[in-house]
N, C-alpha and C. Protein backbone atom coordinates (compact mmCIF):
# COMPACT_ATOMS: atom_id res chain seq x y z
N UNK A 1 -62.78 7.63 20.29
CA UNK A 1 -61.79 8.65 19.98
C UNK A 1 -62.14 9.34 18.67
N UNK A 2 -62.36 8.55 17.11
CA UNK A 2 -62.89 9.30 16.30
C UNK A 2 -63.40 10.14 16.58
N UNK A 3 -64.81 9.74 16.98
CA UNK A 3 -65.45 10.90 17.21
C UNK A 3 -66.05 11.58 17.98
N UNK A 4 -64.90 11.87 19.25
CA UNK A 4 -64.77 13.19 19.33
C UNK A 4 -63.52 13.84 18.92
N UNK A 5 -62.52 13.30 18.06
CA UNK A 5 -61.69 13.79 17.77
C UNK A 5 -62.76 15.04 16.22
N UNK A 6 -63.09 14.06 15.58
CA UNK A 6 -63.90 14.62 14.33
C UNK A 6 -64.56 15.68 14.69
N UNK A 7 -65.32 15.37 15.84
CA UNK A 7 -66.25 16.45 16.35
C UNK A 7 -65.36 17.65 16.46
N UNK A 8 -64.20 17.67 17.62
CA UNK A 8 -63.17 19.24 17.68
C UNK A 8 -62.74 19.31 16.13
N UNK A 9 -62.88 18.61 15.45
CA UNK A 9 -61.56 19.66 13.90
C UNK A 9 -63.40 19.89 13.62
N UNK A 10 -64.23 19.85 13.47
CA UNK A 10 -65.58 20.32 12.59
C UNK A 10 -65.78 21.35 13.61
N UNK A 11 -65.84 21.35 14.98
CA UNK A 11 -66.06 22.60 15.68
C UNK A 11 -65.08 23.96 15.40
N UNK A 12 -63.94 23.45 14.66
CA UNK A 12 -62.87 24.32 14.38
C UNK A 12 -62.52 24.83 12.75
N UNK A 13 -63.20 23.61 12.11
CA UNK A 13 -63.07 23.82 10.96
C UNK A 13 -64.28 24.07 9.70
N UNK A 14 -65.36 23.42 10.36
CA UNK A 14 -66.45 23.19 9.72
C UNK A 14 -66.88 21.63 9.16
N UNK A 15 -67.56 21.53 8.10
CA UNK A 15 -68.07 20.33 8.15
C UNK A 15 -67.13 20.04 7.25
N UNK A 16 -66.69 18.04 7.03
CA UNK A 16 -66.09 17.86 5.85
C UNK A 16 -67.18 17.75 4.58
N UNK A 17 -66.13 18.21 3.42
CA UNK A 17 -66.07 18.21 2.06
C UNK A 17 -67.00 16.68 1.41
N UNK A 18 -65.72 16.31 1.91
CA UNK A 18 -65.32 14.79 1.37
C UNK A 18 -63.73 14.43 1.74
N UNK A 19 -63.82 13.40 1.12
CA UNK A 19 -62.54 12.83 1.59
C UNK A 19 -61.79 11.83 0.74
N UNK A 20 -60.64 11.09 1.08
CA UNK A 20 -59.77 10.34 0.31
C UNK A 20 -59.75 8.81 1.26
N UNK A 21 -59.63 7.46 0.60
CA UNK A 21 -59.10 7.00 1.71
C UNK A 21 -58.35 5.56 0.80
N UNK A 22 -58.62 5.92 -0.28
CA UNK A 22 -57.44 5.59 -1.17
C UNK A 22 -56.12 5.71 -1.83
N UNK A 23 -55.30 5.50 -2.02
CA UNK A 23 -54.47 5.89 -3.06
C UNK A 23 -54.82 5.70 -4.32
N UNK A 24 -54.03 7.03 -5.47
CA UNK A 24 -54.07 6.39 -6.83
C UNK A 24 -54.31 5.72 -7.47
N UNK A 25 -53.38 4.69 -6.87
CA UNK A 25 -53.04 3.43 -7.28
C UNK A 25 -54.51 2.21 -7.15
N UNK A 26 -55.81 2.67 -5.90
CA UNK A 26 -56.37 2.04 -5.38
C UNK A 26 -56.33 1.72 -4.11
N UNK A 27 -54.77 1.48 -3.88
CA UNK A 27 -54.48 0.79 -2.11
C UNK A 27 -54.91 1.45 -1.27
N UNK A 28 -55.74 1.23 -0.60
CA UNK A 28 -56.65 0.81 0.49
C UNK A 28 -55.36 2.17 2.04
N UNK A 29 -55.73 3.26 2.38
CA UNK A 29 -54.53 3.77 2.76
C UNK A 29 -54.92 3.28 4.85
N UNK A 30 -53.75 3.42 5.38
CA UNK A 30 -54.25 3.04 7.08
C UNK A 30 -55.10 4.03 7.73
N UNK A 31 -55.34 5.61 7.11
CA UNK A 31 -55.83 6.43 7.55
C UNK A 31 -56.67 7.37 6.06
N UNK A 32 -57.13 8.21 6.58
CA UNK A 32 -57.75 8.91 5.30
C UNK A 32 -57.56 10.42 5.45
N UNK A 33 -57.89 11.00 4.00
CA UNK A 33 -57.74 12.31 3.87
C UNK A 33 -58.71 13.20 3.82
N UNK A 34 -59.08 14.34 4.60
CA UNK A 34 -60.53 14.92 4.72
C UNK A 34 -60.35 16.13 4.19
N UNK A 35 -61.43 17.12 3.22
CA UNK A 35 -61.35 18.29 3.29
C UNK A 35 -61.93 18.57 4.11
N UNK A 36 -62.02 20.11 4.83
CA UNK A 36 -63.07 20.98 5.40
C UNK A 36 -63.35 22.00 4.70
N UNK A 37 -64.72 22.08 5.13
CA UNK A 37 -65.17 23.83 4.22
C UNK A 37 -64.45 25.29 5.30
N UNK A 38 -63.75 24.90 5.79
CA UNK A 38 -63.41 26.09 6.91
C UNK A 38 -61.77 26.07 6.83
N UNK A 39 -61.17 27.18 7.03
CA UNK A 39 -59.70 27.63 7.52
C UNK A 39 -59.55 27.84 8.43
N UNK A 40 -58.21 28.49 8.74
CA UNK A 40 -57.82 29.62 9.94
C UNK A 40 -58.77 31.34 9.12
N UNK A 41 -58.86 31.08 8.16
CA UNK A 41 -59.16 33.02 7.71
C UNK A 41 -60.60 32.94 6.53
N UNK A 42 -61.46 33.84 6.59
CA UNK A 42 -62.30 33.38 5.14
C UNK A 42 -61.65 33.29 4.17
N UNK A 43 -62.22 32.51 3.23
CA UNK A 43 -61.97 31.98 1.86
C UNK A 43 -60.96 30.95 2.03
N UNK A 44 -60.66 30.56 2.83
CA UNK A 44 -59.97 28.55 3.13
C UNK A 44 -60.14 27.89 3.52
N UNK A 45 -59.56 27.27 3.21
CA UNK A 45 -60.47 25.52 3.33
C UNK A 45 -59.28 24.76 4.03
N UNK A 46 -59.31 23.70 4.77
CA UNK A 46 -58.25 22.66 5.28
C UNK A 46 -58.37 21.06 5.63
N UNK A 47 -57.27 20.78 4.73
CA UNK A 47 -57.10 19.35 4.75
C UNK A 47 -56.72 18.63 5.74
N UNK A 48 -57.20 17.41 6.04
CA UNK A 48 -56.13 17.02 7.33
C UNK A 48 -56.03 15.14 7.52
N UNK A 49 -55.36 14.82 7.61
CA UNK A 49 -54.98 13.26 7.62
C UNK A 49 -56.08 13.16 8.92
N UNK A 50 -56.81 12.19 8.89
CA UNK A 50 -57.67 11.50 9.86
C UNK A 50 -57.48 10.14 10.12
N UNK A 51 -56.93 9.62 11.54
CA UNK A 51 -56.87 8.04 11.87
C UNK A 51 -55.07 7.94 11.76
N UNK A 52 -54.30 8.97 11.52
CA UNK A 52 -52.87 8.38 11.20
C UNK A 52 -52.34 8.43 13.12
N UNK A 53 -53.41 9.52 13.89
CA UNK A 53 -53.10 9.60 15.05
C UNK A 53 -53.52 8.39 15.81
N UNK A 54 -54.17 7.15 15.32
CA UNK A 54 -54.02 5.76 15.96
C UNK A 54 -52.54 5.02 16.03
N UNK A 55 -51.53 5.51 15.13
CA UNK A 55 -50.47 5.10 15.07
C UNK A 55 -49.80 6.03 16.23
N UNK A 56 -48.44 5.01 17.28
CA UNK A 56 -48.13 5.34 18.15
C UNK A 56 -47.03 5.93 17.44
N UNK A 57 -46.93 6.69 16.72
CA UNK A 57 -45.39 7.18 16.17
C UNK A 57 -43.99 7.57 17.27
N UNK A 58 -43.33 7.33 17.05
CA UNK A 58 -42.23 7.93 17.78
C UNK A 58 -41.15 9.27 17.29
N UNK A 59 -40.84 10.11 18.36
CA UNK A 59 -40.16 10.91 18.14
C UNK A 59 -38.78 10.63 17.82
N UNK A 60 -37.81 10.84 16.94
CA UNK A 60 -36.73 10.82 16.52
C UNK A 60 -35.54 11.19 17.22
N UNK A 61 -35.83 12.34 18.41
CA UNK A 61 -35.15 12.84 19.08
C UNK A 61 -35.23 12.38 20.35
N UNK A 62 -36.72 11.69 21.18
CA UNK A 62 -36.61 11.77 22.44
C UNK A 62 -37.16 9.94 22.49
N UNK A 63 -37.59 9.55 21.23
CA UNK A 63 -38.34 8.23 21.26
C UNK A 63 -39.86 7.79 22.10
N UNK A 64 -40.32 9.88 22.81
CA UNK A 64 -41.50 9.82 23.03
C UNK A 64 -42.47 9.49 21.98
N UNK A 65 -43.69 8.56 22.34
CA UNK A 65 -44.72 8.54 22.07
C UNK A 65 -45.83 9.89 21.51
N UNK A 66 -45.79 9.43 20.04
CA UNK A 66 -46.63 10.52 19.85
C UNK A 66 -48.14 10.38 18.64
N UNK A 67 -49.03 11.20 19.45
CA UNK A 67 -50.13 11.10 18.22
C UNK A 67 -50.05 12.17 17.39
N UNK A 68 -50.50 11.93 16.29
CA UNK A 68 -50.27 13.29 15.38
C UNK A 68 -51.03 13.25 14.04
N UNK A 69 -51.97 14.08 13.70
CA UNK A 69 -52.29 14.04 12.29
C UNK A 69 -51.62 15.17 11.51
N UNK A 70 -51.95 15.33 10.55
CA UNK A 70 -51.44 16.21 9.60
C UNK A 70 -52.18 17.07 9.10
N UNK A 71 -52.24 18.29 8.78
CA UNK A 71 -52.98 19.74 8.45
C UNK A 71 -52.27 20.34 7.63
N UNK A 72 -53.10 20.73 6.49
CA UNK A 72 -52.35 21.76 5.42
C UNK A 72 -53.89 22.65 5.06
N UNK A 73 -53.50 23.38 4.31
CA UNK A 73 -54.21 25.14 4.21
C UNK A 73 -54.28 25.56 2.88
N UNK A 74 -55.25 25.97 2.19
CA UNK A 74 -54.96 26.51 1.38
C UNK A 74 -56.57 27.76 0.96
N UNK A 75 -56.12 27.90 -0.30
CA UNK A 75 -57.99 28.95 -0.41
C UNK A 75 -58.73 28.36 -0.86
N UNK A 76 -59.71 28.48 -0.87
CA UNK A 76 -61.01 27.88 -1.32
C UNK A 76 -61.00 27.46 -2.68
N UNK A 77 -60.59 28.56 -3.37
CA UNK A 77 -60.53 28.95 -5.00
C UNK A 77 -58.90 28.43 -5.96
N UNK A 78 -58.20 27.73 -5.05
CA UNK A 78 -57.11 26.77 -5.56
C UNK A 78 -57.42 25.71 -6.28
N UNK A 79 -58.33 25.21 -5.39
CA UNK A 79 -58.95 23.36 -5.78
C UNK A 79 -58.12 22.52 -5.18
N UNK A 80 -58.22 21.28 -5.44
CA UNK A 80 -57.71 20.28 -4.65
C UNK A 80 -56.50 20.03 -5.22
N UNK A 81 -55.74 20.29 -6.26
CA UNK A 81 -54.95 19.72 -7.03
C UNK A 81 -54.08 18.63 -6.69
N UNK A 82 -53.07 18.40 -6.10
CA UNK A 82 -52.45 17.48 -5.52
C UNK A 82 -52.41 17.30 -3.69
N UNK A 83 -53.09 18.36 -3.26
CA UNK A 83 -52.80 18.17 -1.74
C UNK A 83 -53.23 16.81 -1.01
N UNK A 84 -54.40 16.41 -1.88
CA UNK A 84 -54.54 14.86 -1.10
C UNK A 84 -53.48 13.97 -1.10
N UNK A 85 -52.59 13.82 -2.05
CA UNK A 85 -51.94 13.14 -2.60
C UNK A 85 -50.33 13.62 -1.83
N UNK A 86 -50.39 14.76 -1.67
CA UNK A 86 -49.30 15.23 -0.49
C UNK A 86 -49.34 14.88 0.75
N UNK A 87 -50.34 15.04 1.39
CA UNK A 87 -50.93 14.20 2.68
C UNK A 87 -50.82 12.87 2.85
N UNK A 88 -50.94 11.89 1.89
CA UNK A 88 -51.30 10.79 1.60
C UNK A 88 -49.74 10.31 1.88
N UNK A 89 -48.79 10.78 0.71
CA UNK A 89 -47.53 10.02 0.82
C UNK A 89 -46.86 11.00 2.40
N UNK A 90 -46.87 11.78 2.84
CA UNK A 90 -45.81 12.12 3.48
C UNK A 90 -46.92 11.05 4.92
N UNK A 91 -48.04 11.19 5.29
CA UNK A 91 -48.49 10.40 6.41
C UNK A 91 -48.05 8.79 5.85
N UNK A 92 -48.14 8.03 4.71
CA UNK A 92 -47.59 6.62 4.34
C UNK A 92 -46.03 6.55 5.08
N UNK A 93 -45.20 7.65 4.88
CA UNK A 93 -44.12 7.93 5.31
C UNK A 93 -43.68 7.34 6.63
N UNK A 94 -45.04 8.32 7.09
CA UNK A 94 -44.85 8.20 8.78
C UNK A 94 -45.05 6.74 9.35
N UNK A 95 -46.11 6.13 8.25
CA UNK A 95 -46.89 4.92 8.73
C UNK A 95 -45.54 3.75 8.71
N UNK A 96 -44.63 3.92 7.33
CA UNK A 96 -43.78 2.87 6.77
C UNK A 96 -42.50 2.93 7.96
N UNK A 97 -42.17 4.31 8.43
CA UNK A 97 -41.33 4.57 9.61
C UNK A 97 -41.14 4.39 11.33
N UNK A 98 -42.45 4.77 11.24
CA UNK A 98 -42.65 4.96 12.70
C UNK A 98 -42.56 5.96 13.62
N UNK A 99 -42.27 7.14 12.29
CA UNK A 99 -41.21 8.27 13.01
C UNK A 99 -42.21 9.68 13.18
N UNK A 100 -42.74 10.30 13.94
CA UNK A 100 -42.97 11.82 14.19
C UNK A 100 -42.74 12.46 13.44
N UNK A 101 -43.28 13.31 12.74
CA UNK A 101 -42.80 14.95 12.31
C UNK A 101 -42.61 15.78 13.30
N UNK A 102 -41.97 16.46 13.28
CA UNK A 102 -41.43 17.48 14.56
C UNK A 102 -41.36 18.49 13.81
N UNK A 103 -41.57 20.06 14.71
CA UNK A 103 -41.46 21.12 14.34
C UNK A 103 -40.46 21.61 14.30
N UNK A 104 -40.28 22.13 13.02
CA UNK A 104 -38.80 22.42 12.39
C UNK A 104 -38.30 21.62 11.42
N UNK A 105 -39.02 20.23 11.31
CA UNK A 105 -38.74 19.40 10.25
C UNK A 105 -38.63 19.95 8.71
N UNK A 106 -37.75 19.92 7.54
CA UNK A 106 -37.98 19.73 6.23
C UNK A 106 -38.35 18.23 5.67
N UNK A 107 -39.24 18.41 4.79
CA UNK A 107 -39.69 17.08 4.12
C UNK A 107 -39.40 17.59 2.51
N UNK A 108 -38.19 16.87 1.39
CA UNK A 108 -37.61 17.94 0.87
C UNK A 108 -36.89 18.23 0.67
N UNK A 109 -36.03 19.27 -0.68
CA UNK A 109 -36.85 19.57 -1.48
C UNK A 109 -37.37 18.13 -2.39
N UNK A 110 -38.16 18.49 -3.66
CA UNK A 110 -38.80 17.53 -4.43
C UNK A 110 -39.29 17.79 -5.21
N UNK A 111 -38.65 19.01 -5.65
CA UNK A 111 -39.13 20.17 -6.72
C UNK A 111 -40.22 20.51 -7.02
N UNK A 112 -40.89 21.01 -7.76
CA UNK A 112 -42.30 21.82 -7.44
C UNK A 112 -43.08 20.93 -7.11
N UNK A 113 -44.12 21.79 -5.89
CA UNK A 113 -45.53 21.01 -5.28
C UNK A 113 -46.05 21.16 -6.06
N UNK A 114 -46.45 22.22 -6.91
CA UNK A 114 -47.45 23.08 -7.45
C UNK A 114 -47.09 23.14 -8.64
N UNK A 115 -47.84 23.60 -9.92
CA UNK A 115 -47.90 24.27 -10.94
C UNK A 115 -47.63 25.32 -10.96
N UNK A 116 -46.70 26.12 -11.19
CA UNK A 116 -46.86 27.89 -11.09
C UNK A 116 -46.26 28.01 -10.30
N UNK A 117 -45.28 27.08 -9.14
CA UNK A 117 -45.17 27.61 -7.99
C UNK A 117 -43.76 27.33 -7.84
N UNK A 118 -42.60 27.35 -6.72
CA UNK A 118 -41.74 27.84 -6.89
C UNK A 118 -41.39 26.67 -5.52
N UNK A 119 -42.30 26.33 -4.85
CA UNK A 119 -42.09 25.64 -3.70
C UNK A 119 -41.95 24.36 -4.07
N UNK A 120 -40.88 24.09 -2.99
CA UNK A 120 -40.44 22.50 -3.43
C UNK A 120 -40.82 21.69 -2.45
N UNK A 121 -40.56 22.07 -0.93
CA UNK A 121 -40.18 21.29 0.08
C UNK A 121 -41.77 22.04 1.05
N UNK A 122 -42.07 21.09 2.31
CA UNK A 122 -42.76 21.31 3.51
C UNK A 122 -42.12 21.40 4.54
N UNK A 123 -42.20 22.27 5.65
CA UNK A 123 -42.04 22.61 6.34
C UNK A 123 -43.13 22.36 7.45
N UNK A 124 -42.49 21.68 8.33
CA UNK A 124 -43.23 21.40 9.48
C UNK A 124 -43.28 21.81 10.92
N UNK A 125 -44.63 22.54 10.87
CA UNK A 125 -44.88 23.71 12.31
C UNK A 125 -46.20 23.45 12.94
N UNK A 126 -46.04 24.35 14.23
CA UNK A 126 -47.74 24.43 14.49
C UNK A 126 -48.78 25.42 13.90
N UNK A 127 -49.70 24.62 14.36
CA UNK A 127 -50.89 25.49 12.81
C UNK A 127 -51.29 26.73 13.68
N UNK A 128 -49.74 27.66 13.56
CA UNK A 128 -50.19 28.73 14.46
C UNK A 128 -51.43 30.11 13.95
N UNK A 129 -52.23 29.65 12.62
CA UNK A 129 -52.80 30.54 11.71
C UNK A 129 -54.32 30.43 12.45
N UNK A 130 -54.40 29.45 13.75
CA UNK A 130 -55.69 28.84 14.16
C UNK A 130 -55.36 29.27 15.47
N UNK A 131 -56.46 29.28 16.45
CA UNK A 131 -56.66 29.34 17.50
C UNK A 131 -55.88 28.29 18.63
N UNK A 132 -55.07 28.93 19.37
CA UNK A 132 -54.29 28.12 19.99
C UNK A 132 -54.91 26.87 20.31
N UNK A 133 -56.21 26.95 20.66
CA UNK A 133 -57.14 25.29 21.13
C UNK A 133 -56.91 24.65 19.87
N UNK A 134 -56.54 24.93 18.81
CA UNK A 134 -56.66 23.65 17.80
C UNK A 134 -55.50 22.92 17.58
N UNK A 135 -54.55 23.54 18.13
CA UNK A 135 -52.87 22.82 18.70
C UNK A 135 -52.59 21.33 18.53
N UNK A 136 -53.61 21.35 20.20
CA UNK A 136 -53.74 19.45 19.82
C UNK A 136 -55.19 19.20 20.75
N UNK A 137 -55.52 17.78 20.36
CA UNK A 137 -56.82 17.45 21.05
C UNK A 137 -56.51 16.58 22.00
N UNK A 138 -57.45 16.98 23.32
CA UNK A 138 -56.93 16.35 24.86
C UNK A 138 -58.06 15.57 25.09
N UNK A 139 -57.95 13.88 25.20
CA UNK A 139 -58.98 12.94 25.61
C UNK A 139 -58.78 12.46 27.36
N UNK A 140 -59.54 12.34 27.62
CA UNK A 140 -59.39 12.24 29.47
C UNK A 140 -58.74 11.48 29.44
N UNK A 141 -58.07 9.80 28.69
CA UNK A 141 -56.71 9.15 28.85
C UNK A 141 -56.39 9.22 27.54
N UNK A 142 -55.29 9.10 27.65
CA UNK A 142 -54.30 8.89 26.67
C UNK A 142 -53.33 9.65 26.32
N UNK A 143 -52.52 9.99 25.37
CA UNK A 143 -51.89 11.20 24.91
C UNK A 143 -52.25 12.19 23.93
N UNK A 144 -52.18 13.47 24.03
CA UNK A 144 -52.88 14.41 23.03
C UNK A 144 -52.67 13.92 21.91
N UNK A 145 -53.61 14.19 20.90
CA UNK A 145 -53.15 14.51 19.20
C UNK A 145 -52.66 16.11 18.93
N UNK A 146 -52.03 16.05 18.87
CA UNK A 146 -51.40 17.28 18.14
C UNK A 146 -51.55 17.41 16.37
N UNK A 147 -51.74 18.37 16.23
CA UNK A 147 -52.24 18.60 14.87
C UNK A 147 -51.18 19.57 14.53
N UNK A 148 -50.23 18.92 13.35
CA UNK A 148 -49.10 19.48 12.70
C UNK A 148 -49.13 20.35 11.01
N UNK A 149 -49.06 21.44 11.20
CA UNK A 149 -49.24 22.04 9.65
C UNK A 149 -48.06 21.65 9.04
N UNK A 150 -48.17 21.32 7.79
CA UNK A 150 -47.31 21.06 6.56
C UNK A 150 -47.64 22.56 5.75
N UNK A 151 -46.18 23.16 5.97
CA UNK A 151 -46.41 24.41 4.65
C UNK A 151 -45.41 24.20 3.80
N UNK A 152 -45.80 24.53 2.30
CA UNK A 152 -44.97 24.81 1.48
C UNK A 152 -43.97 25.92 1.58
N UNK A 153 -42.50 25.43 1.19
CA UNK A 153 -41.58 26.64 1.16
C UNK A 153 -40.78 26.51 0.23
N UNK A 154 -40.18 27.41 0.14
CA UNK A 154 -39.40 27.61 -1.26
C UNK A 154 -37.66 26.58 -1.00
N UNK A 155 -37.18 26.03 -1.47
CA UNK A 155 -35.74 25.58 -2.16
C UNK A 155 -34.84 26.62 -0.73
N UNK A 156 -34.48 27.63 -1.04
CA UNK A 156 -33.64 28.14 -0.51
C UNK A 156 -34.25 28.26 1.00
N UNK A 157 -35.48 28.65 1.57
CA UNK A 157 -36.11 28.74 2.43
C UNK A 157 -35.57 27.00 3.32
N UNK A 158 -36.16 26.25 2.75
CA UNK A 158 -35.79 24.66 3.19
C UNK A 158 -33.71 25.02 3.83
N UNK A 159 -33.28 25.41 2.73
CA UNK A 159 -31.85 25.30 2.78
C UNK A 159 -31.32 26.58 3.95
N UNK A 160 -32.32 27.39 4.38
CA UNK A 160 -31.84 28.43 5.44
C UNK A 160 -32.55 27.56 6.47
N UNK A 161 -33.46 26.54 6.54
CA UNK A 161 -33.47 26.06 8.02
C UNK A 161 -32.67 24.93 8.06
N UNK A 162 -32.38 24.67 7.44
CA UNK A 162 -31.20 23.29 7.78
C UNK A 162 -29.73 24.40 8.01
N UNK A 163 -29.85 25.28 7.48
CA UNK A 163 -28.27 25.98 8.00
C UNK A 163 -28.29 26.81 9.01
N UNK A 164 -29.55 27.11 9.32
CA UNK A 164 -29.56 28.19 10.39
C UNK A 164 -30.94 27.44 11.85
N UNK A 165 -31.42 26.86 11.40
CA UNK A 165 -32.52 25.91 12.45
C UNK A 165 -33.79 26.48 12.09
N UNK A 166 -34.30 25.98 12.79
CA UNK A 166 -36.11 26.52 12.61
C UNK A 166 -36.32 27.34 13.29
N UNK A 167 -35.96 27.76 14.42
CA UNK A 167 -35.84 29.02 15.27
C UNK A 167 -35.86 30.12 14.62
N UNK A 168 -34.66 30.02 14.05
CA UNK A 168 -34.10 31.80 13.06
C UNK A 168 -34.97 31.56 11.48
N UNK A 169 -35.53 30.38 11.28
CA UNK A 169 -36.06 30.62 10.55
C UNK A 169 -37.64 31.24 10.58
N UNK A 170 -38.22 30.65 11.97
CA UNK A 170 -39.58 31.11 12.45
C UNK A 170 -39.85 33.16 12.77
N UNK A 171 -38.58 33.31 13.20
CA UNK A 171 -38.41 34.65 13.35
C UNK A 171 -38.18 35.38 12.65
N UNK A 172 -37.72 35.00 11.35
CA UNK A 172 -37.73 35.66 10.11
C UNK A 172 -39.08 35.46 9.48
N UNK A 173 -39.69 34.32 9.88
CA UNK A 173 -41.12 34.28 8.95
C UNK A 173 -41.93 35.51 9.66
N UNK A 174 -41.71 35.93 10.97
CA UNK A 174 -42.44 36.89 11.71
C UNK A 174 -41.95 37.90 11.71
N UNK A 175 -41.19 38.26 10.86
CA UNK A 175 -39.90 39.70 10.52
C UNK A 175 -41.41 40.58 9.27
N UNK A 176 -40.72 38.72 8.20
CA UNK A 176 -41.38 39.03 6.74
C UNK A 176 -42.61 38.96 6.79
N UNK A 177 -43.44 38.38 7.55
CA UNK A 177 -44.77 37.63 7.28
C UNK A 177 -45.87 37.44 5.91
N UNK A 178 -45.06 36.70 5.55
CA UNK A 178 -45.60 36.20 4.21
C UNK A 178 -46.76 35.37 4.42
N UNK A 179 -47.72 35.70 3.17
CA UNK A 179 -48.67 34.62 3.14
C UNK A 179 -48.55 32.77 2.93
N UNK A 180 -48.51 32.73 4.10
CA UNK A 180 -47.83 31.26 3.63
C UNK A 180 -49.09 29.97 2.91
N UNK A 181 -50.32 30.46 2.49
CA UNK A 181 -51.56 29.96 2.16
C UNK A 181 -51.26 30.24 0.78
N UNK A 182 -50.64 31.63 0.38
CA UNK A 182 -50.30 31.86 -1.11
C UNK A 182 -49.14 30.54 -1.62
N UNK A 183 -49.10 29.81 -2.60
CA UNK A 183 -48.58 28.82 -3.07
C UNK A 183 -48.23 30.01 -4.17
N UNK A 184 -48.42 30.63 -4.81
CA UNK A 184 -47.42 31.70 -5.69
C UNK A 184 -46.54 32.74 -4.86
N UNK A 185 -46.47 32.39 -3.53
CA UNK A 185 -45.80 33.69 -2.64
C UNK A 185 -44.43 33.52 -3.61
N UNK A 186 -43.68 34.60 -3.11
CA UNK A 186 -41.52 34.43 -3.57
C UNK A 186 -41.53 33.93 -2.19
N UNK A 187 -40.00 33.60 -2.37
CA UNK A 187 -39.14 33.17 -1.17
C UNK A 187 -38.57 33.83 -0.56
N UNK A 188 -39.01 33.97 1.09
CA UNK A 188 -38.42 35.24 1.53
C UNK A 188 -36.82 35.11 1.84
N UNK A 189 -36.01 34.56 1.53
CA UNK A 189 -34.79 34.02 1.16
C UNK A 189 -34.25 34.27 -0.11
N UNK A 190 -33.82 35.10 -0.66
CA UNK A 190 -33.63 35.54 -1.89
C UNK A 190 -32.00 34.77 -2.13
């Protein structure tokens, strides 16, 4: 399964960087953290939890079975600053729970991700910035991996999808269409 799972995100993403498969702290993590030299657009690069989709997580809502890694985005020319370390605890999350991210999820707020930045909370969608094939990966048995983007959003943004759903919030992101790769974007939620 690795690898051909590895093989589709490098056919999609490019080769990895390097990677994480520690914590901070040292501890030894159940899965690891990869860069790629490739995005959805030139000049980005994307991170993505590798091995957390061996865990049978369950959905919260239906108690289906699910595989799932984790994907986040950013530009080339950011650097790594904390995103390993974002990846790291919100997949530990999943590992300590048992539980799915689902689309529409807030993880959040937790006040700034970033330096400079305004975003508190992630937002959890499909990595619709990529080619629909990179959705999820299909092995002749088993169940897909689905590959889930984590984006940063702003405080009030988080607080219009918990009051209004992820629906009206997705349709407003496609009203406004903000750069959601920009970590200095505003909040299209004023």
């Amino acid at each position: 399964m690795k690898d051909n799972y590895l093989h589709f995100m490098e056919d999609h993403l490019g080769k990895i960087e390097y990677g994480w498969s520690k914590e901070g702290n040292g501890n030894v993590l159940p899965f690891q953290v990869v860069k790629f030299n490739g995005g959805p657009f030139p000049g980005t690069v994307t991170y993505s939890s590798i091995g957390l989709s061996k865990l049978h997580l369950k959905s919260s809502v239906s108690n289906k079975i699910i595989r799932q890694e984790l994907v986040f985005v950013s530009y080339s020319n950011f650097g790594d600053e904390n995103i390993p370390a974002i990846l790291q605890d919100i997949g530990l999350q999943a590992c300590n729970n048992g539980i799915a991210y689902l689309r529409g999820e807030i993880i959040g707020p937790k006040g700034k991700i970033f330096n400079d930045s305004n975003l508190e909370a992630l937002y959890v969608t499909m990595p619709v910035y990529f080619d629909e094939s990179f959705h999820s990966f299909h092995e002749k048995d088993g169940n897909p991996i689905v590959n889930v983007w984590l984006v940063p959003i702003s405080y009030k943004e988080a607080e219009f999808v918990k009051l209004n759903g992820w629906d009206k919030f997705e349709e407003l992101l496609e009203d406004k269409d903000p750069d959601l790769i920009n970590f200095n974007r505003k909040s299209i939620i004023e």
